[in-house]
Protein backbone atom coordinates (compact mmCIF):
# COMPACT_ATOMS: atom_id res chain seq x y z
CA UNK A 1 118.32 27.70 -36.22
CA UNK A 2 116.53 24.89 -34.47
CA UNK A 3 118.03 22.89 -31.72
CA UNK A 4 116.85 19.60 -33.30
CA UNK A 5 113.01 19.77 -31.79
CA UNK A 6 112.14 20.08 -35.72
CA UNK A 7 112.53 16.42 -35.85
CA UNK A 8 110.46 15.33 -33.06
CA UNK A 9 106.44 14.20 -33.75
CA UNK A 10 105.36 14.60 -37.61
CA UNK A 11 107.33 17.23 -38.81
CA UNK A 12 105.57 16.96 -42.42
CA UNK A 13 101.89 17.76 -40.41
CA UNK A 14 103.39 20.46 -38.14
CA UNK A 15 104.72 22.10 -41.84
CA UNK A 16 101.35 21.58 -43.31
CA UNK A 17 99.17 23.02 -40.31
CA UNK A 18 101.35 26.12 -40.12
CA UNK A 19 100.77 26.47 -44.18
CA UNK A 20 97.14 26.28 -43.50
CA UNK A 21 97.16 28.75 -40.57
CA UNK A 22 98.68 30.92 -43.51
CA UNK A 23 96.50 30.38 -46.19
CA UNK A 24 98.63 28.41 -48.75
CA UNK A 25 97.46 24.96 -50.15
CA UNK A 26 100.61 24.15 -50.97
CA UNK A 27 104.76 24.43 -49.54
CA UNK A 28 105.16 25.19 -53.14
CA UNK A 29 102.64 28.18 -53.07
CA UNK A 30 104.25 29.48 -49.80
CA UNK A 31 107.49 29.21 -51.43
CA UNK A 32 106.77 30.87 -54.49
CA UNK A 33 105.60 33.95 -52.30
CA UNK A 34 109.10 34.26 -51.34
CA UNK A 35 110.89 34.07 -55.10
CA UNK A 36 114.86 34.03 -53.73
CA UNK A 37 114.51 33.74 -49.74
CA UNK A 38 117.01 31.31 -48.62
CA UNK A 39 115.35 27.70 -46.96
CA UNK A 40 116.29 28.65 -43.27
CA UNK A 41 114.38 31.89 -43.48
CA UNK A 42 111.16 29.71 -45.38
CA UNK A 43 111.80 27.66 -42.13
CA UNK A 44 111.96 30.33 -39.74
CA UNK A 45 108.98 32.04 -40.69
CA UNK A 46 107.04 28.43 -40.59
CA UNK A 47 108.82 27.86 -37.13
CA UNK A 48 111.86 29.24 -35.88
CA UNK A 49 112.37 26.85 -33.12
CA UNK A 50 111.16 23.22 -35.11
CA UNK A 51 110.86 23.75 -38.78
CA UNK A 52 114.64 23.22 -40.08
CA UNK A 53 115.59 24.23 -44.28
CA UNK A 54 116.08 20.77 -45.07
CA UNK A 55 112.77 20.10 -44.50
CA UNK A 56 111.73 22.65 -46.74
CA UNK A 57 113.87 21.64 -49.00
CA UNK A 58 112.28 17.78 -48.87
CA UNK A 59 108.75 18.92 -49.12
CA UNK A 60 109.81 21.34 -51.86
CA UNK A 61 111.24 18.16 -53.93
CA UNK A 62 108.27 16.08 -53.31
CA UNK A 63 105.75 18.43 -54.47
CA UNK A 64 108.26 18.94 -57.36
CA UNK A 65 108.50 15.07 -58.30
CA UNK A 66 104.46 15.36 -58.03
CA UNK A 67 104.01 18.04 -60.47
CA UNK A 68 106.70 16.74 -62.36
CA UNK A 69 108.23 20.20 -62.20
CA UNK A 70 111.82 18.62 -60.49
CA UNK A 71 113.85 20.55 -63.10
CA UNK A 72 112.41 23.88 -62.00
CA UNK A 73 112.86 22.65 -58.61
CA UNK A 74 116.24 22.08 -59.17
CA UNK A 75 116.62 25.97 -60.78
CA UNK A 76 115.11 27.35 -57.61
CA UNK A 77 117.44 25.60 -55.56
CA UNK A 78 119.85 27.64 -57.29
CA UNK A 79 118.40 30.62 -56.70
CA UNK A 80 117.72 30.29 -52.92
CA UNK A 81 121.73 28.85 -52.46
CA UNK A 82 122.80 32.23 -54.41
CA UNK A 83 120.49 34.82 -52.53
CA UNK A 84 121.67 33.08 -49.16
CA UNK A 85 125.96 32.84 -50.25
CA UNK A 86 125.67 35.99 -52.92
CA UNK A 87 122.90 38.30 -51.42
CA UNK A 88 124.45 41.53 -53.62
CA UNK A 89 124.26 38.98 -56.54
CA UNK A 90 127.11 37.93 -58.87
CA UNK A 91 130.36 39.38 -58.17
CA UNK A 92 132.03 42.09 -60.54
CA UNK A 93 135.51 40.47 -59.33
CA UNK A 94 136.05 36.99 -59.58
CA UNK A 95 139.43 37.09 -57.20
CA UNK A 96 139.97 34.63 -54.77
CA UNK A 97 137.34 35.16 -52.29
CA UNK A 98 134.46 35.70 -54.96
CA UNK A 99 135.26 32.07 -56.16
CA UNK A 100 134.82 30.52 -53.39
CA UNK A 101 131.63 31.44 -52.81
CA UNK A 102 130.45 30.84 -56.11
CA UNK A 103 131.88 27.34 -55.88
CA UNK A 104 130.20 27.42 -52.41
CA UNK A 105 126.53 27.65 -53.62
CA UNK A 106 126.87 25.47 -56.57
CA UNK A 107 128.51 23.06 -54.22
CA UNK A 108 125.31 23.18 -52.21
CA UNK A 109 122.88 23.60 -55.21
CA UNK A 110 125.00 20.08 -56.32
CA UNK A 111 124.69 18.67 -53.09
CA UNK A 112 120.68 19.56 -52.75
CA UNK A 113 120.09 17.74 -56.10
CA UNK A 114 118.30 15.13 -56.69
CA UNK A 115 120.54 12.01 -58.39
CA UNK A 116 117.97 12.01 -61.15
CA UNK A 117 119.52 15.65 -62.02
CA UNK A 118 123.08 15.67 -60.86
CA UNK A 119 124.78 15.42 -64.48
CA UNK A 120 122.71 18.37 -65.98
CA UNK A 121 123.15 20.31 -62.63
CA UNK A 122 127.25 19.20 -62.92
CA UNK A 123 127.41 20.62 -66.90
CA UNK A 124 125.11 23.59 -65.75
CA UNK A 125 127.34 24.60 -62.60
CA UNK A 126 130.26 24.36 -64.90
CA UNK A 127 128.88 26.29 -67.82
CA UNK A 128 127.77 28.91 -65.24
CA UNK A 129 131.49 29.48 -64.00
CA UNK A 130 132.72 29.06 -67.17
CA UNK A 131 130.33 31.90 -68.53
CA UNK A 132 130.59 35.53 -68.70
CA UNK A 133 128.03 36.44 -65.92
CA UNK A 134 126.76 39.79 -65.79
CA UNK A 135 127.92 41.43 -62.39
CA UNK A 136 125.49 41.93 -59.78
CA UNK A 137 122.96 39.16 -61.76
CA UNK A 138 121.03 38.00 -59.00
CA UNK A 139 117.85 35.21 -60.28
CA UNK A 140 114.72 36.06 -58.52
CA UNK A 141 113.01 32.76 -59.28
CA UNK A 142 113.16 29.66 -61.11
CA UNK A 143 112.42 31.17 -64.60
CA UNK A 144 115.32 33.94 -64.48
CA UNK A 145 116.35 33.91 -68.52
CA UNK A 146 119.45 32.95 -68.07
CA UNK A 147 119.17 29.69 -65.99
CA UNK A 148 116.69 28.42 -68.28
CA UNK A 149 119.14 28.46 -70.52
CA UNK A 150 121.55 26.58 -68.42
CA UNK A 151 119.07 24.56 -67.28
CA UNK A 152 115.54 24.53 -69.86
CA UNK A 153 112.73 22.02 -68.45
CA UNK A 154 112.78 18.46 -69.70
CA UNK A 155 109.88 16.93 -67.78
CA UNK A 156 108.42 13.80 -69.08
């Protein structure tokens, strides 16, 4: 966890230098690397001490809105929120405890959503609870079967 030094100077051309130093051309293709790794570990590795998730997360959704690939964005949101709140994947058990973390990551999947996406992410979220998940599913990326169901690509 930072202690707020990943806001000082140009936070987007400290992100992009350490990608380089890497080898990836993109946040995208660094992220993609890591199918289902949680955005404070993508920020750790970039810079444990002044790269911070949401940050990730921002360059994530403007290389997204670039592509015009915010839908799949939006999936792998998902994915990252359940790996971090779920790491043994869906529960077999949905008692008390199991729902709130459920309702935890789609609360922060919601949350991490662009406005242009909320009221698919809302009926999605809903039809995911609402749904007999298999226990122990755990989405590895953005194209996992069943979200694209829940969620199927609509770019213009």
């Amino acid at each position: 966890m930072t202690d707020g030094r990943s806001w000082n100077g140009d936070w987007k051309v400290r992100i992009r230098e350490r990608l380089q130093e890497r080898g990836f051309k993109s946040l995208t293709a660094f992220a993609e690397s890591r199918p289902a790794v949680p955005f404070v570990e993508l920020a750790e590795e970039l810079g444990k001490d002044d790269v911070a998730g949401v940050q990730i997360l921002r360059g994530l959704l403007a290389e997204a809105e670039q592509r015009k690939q915010v839908t799949r964005f939006v999936r792998d949101v998902l994915v990252r929120h359940l790996a971090e709140i779920l790491p043994d994947g869906w529960p077999a058990k949905m008692d008390r405890s199991n729902r709130f973390l459920v309702a935890q990551a789609i609360a922060f999947w919601a949350t991490d959503t662009p406005e242009t996406h909320a009221a698919r992410v809302e009926q999605a979220g809903d039809a995911l609870v609402d749904m007999p998940v298999p226990p122990g599913w755990r989405p590895l990326g953005p194209d996992d079967e069943l979200l694209l169901t829940l969620l199927p690509d609509e770019e213009a």
